[in-house]
C-alpha atoms as a PDB file:
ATOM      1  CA  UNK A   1      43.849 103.378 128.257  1.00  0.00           C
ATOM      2  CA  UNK A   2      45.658 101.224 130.732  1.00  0.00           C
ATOM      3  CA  UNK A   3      43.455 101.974 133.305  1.00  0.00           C
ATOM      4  CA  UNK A   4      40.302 101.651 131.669  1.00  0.00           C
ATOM      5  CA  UNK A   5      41.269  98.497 130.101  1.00  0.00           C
ATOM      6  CA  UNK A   6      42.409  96.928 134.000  1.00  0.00           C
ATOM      7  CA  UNK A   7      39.052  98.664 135.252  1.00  0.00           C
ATOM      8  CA  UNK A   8      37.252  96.560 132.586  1.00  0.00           C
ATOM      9  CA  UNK A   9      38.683  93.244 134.122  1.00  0.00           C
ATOM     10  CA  UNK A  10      38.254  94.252 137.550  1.00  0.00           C
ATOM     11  CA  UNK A  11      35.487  96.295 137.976  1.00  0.00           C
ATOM     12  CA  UNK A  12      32.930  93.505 137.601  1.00  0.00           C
ATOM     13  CA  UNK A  13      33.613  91.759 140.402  1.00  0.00           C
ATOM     14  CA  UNK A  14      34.097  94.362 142.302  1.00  0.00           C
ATOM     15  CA  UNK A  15      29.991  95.220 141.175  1.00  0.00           C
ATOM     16  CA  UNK A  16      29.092  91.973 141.939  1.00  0.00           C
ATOM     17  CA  UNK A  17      31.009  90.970 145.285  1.00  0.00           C
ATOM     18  CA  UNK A  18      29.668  94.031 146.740  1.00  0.00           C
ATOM     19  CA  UNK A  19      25.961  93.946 145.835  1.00  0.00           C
ATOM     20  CA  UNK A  20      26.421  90.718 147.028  1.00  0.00           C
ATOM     21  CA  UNK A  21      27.325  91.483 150.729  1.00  0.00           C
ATOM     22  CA  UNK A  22      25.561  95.019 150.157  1.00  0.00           C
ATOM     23  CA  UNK A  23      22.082  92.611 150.781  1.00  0.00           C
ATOM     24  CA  UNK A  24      23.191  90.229 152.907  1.00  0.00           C
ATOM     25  CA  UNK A  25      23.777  92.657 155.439  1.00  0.00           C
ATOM     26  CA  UNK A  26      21.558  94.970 154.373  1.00  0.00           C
ATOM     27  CA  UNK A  27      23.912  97.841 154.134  1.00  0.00           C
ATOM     28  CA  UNK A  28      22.660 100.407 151.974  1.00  0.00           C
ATOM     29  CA  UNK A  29      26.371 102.496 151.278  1.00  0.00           C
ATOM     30  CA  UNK A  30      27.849  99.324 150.325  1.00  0.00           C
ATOM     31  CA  UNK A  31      24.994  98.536 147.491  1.00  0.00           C
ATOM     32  CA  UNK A  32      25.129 101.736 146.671  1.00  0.00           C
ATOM     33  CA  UNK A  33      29.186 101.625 145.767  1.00  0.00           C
ATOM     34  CA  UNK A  34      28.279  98.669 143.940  1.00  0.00           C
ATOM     35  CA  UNK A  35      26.602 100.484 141.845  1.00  0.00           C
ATOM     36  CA  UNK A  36      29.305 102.682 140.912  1.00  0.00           C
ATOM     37  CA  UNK A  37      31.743  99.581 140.374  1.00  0.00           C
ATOM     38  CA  UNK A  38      29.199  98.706 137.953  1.00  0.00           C
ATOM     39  CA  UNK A  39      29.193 102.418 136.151  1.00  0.00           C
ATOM     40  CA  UNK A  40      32.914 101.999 136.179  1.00  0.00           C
ATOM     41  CA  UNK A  41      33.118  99.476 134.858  1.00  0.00           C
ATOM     42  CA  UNK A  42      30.757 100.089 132.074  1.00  0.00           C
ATOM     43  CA  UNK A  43      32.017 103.549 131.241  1.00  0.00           C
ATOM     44  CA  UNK A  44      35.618 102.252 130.672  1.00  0.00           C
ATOM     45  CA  UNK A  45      33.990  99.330 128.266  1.00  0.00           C
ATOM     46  CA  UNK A  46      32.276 102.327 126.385  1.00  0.00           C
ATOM     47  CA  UNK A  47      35.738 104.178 126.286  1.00  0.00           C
ATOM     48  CA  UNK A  48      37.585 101.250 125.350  1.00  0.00           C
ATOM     49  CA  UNK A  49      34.368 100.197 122.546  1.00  0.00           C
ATOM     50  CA  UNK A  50      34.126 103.821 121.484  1.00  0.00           C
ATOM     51  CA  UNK A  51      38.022 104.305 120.941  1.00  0.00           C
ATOM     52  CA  UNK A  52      38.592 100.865 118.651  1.00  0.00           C
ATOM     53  CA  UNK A  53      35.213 101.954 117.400  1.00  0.00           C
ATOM     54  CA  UNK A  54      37.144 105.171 115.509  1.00  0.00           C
ATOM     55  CA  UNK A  55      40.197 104.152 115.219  1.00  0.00           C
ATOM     56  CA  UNK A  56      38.796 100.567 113.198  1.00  0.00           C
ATOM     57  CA  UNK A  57      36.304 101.988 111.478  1.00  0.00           C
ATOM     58  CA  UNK A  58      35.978 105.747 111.843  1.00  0.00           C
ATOM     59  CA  UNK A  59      32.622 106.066 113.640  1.00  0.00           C
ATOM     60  CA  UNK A  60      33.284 109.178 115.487  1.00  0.00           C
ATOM     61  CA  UNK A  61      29.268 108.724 117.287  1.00  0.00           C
ATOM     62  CA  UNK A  62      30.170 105.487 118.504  1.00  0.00           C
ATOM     63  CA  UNK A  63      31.226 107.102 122.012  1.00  0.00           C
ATOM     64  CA  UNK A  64      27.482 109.508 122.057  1.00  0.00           C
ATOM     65  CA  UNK A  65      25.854 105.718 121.595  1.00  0.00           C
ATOM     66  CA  UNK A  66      27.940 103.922 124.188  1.00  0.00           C
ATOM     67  CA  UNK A  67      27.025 106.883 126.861  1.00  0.00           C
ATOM     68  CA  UNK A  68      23.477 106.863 125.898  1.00  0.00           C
ATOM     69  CA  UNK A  69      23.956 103.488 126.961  1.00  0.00           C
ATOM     70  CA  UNK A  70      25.433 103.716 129.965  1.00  0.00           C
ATOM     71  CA  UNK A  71      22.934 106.891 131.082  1.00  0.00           C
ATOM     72  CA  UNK A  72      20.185 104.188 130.658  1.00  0.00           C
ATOM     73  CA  UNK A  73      21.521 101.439 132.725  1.00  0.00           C
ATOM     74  CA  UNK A  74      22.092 104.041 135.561  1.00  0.00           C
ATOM     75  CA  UNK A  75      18.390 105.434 134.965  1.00  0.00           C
ATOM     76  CA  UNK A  76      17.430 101.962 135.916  1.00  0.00           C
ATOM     77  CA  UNK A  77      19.843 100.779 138.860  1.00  0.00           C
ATOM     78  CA  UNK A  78      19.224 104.308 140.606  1.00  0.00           C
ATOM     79  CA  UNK A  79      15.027 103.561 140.322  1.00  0.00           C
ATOM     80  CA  UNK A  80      15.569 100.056 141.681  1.00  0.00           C
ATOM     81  CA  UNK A  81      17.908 101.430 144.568  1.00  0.00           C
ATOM     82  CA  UNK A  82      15.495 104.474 145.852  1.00  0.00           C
ATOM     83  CA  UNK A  83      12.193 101.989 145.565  1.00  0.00           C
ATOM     84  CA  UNK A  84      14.319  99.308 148.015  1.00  0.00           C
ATOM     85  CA  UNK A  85      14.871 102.118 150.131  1.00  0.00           C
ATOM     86  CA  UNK A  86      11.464 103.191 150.096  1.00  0.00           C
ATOM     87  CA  UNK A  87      10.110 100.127 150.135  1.00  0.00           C
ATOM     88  CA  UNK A  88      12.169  99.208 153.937  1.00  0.00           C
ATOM     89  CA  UNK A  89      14.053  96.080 151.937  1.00  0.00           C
ATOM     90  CA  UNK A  90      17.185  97.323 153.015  1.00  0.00           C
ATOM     91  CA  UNK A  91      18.012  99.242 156.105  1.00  0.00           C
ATOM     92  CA  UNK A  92      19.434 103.125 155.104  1.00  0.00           C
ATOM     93  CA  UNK A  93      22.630 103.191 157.552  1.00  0.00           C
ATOM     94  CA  UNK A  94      23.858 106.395 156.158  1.00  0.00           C
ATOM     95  CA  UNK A  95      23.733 109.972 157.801  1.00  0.00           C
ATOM     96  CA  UNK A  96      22.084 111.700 154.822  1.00  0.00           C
ATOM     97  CA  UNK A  97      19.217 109.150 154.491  1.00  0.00           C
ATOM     98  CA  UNK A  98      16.708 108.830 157.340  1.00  0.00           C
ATOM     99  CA  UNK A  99      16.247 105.305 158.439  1.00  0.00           C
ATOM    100  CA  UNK A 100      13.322 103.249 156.979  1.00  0.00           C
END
C-alpha cells in the first residue's frame, strides 16, 4: 500500500513532465512511457479507491469499476498515440516502429 500510495503522489508528474518533453522533441519512446506513468499512476488510485472502498463500506465491485475505468482511459491514450504516429506528428525513433 506504501507504494501505491507514493506512486499516487508521484506518478503524475512523472505523466506530465514526460509527455511534455516527449513532444517537444518529438520522441516517440518517451511519450509513450508517459503513458505508462499515467496508467501507474491511475491503477494505484484505483487500488488505493477500491481498497478504502471495502474496507469503508464493503463494496467488494468497487475494484471491477475502478479497472473498467482505467481499461477505458488506456483505450483512448493508445488510439491518440498510434493516429500521431500515423499521422507523421511525431517522429517514431524506435527500432520496432518504422519511421514516418
Amino acid at each position: 500500500m506504501a507504494v501505491a500510495a507514493g506512486a499516487v503522489f508521484v506518478m503524475p508528474y512523472f505523466w506530465l513532465e514526460k509527455r511534455r518533453i516527449g513532444k517537444e522533441m518529438r520522441c516517440l519512446p518517451l511519450s509513450v512511457d508517459a503513458l505508462e506513468s499515467a496508467t501507474c499512476f491511475f491503477m494505484s488510485l484505483a487500488l488505493l479507491t477500491g481498497l478504502l472502498a471495502e474496507y469503508l463500506f464493503g463494496l467488494w465491485w468497487a475494484d471491477y469499476l475502478a479497472t473498467a475505468v482505467i481499461l477505458a482511459f488506456v483505450a483512448k491514450e493508445a488510439q491518440e498515440s498510434f493516429l500521431e504516429v500515423r499521422e507523421g506528428s511525431i517522429r517514431a525513433q524506435s527500432i520496432w516502429l518504422p519511421a514516418v
